[in-house]
Every structure is written in structure tokens, then in C-alpha cells.
N, C-alpha and C. Protein backbone atom coordinates (compact mmCIF):
# COMPACT_ATOMS: atom_id res chain seq x y z
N UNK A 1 0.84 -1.17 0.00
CA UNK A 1 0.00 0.00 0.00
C UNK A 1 0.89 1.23 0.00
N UNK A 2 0.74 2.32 -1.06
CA UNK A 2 1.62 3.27 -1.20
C UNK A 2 0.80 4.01 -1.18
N UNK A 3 0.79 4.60 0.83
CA UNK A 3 -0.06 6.06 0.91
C UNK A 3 1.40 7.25 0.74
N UNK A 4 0.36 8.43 0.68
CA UNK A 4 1.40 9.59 0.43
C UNK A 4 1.65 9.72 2.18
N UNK A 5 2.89 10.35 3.07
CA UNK A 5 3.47 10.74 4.17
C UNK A 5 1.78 11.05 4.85
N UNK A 6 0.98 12.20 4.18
CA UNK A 6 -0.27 12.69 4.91
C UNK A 6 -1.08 12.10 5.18
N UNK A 7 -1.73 11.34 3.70
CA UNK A 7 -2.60 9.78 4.20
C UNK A 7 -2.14 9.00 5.14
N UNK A 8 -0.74 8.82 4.73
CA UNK A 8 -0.09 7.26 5.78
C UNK A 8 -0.75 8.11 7.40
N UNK A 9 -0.22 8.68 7.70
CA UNK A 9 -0.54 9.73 9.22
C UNK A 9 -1.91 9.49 9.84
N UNK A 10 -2.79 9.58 8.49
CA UNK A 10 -4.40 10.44 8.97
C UNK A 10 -4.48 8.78 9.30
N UNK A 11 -4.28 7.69 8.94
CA UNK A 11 -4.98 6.57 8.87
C UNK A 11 -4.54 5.63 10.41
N UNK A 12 -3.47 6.26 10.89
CA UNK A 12 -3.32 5.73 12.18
C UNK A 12 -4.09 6.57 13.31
N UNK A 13 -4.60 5.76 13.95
CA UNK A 13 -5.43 6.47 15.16
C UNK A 13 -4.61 6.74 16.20
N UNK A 14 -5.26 7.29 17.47
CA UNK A 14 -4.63 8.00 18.31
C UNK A 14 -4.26 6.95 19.36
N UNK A 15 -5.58 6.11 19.31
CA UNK A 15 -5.36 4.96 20.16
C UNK A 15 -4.06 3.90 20.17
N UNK A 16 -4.26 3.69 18.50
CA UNK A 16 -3.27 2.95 18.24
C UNK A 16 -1.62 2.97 18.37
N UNK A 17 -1.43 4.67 18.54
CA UNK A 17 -0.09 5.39 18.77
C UNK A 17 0.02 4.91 20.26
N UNK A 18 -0.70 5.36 20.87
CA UNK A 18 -1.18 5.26 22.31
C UNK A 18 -1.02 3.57 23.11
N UNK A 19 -1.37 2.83 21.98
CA UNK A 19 -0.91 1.03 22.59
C UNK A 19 0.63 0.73 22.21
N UNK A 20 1.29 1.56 21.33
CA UNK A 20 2.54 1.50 20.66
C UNK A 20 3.53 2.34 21.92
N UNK A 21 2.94 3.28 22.38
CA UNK A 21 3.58 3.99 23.49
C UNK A 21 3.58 2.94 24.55
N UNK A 22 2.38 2.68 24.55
CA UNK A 22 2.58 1.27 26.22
C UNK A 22 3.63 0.00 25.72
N UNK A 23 3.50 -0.24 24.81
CA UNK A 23 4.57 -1.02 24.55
C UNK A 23 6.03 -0.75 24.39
N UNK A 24 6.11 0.30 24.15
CA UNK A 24 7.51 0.97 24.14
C UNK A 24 7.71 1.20 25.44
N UNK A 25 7.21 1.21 26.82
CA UNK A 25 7.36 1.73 28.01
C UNK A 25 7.53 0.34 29.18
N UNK A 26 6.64 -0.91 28.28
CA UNK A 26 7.08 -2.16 28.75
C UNK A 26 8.30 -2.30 28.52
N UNK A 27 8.96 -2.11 26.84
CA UNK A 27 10.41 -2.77 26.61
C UNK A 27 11.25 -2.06 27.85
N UNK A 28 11.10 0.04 27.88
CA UNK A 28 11.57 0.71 27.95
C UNK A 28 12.25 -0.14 29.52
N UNK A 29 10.95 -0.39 30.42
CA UNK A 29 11.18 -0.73 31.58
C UNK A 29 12.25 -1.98 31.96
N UNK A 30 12.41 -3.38 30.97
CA UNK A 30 12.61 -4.15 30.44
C UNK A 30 14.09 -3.98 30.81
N UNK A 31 14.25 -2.93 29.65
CA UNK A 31 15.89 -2.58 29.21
C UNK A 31 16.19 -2.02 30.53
N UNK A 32 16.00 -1.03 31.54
CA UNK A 32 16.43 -0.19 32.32
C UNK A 32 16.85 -1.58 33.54
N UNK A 33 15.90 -2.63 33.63
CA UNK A 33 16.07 -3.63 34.64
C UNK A 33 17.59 -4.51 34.14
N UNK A 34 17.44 -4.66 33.05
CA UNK A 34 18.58 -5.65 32.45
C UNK A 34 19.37 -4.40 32.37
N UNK A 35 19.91 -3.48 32.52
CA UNK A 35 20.91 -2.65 32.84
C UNK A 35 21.68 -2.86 34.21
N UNK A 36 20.57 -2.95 34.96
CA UNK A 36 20.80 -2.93 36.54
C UNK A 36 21.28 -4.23 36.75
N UNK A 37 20.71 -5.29 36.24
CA UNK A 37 20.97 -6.73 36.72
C UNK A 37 22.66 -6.67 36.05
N UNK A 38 22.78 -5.91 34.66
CA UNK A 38 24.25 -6.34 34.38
C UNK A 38 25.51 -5.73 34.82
N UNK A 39 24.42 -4.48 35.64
CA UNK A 39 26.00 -4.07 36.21
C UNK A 39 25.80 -4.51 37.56
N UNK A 40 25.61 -4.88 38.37
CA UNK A 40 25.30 -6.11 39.46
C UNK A 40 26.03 -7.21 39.52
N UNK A 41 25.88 -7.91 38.24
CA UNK A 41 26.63 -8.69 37.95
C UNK A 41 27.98 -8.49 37.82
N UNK A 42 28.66 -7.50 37.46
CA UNK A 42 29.78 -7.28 36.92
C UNK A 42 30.94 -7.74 38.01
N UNK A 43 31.66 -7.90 38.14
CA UNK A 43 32.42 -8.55 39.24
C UNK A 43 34.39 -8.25 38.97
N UNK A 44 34.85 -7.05 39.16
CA UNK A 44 35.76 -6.82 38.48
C UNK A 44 37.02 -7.24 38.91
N UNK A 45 36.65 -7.53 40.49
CA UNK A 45 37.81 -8.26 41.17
C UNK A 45 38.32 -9.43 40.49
N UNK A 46 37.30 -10.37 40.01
CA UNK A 46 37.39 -11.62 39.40
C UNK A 46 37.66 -11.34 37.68
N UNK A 47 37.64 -10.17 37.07
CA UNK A 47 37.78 -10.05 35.94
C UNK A 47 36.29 -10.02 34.97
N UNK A 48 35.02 -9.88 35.90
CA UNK A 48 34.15 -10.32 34.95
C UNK A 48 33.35 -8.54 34.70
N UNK A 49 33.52 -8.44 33.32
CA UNK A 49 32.82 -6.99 33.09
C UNK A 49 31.42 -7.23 31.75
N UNK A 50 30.81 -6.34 31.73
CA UNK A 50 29.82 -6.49 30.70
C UNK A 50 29.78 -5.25 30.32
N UNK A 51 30.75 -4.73 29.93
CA UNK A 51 30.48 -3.25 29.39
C UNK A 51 30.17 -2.92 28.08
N UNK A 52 30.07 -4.52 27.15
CA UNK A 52 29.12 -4.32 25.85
C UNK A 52 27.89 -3.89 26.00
N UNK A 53 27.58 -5.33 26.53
CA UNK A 53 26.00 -5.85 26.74
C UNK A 53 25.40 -4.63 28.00
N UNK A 54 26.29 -4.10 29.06
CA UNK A 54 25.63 -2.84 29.34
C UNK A 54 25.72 -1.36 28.22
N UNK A 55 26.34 -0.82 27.45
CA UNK A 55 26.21 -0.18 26.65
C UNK A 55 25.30 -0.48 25.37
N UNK A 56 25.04 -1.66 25.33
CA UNK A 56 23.80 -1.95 24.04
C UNK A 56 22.52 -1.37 24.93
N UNK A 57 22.46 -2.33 26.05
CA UNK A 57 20.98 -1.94 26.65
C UNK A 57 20.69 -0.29 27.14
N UNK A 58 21.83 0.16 26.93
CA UNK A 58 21.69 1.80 27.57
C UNK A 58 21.58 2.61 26.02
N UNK A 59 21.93 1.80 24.79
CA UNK A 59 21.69 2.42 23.79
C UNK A 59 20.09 2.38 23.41
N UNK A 60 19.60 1.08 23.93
CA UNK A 60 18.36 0.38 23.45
C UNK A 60 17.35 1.51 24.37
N UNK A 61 17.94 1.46 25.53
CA UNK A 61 17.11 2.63 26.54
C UNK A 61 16.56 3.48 25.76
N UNK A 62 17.77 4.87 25.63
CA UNK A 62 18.04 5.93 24.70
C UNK A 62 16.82 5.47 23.41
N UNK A 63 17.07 4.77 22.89
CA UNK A 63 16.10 4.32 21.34
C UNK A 63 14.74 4.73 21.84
N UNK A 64 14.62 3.46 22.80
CA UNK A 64 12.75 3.31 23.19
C UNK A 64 12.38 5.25 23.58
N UNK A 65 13.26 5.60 24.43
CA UNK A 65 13.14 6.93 24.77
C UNK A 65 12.27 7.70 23.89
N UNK A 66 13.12 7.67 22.86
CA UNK A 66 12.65 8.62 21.31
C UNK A 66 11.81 7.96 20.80
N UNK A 67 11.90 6.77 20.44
CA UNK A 67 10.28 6.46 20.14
C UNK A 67 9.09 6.84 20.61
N UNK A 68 9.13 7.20 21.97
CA UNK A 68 7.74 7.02 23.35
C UNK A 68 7.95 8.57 22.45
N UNK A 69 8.78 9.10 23.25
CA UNK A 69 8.39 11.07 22.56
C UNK A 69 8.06 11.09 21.39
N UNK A 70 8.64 10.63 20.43
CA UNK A 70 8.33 11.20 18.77
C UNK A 70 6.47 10.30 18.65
N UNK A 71 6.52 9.84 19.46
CA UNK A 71 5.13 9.10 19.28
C UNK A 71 4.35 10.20 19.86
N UNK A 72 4.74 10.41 21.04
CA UNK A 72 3.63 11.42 22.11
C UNK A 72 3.65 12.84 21.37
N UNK A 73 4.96 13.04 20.87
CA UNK A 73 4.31 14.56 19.99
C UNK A 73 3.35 14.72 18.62
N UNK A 74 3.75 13.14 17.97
CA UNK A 74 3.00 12.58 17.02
C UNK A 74 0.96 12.94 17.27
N UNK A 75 0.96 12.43 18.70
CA UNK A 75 -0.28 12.39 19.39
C UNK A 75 -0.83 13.93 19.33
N UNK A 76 0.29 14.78 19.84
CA UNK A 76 0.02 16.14 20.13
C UNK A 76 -0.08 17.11 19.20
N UNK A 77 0.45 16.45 17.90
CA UNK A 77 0.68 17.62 16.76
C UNK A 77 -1.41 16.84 16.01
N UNK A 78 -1.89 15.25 16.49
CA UNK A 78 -2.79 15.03 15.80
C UNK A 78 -4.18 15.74 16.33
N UNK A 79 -3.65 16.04 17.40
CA UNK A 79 -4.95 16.65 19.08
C UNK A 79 -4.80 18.02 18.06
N UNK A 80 -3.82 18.74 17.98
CA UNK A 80 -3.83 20.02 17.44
C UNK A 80 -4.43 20.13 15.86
N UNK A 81 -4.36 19.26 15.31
CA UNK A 81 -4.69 19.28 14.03
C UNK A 81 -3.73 19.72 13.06
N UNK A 82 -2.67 19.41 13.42
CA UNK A 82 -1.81 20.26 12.41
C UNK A 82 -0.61 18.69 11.65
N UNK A 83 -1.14 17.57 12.25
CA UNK A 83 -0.44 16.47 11.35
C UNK A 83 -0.19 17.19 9.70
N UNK A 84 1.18 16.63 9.08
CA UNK A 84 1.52 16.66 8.22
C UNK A 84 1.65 18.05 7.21
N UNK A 85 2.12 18.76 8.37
CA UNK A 85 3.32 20.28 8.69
C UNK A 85 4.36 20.23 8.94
């Protein structure tokens, strides 16, 4: 289906942004816990670090972040009426 940027917009509801936000706020929560558990884990006396796998999940954080906002202003520019400005 090849809507134009304005159609594609008008055809998602508010609700539906709105279940996409709760889901982004489950992962969001998700990621922030598996942050905590991996630096917990980390054990440096013994040599054991996770400073990948904690810098992915703090990137993944950061991501969901901007999703939840660019969604919620998404919401706010559709309340205003001014989508696809």
C-alpha cells in the first residue's frame, strides 16, 4: 500500500499510537532492569565486566526513549490538528 506521508498519518489512530507507546514503556522498563541486573553482575575483582551488553541496553534505553516522545508529539501535533506540517 503506497499512501502519500499525509494519508499514511491520517490513517493511524490516536489509540493505536497510544498502545505502541505502552509497549515501548514495557520494553523501555525491560531494558532499564537488564541494565541494573548487568551491572550487578559485573564482578571486576574476578575479571568479569559487561560493558558491551551494558552499553547496548543503555543504547536500546536511549532508542525506546525517542520512540515514546516522537510518538507522544506525534499524538500532540494530531490533538492540534496540524499532522503533516
Amino acid at each position: 500500500m503506497n499512501l502519500k506521508p499525509e494519508e499514511e498519518s491520517k490513517s493511524i489512530s490516536i489509540p493505536e499510537i497510544e498502545a505502541e507507546i505502552e509497549d515501548f514503556k514495557k520494553q523501555l522498563e525491560a531494558s532499564k532492569v537488564r541494565t541494573k541486573e548487568l551491572m550487578a553482575g559485573e564482578k571486576p575483582a574476578e575479571g568479569i565486566f559487561f560493558a558491551k551488553e551494558i552499553f547496548e541496553s543503555q543504547q536500546d534505553k536511549l532508542r525506546l526513549e525517542v520512540e515514546i516522545d516522537t510518538r507522544q508529539r506525534k499524538i500532540n501535533r494530531m490533538r492540534l490538528g496540524m499532522e503533516g506540517y
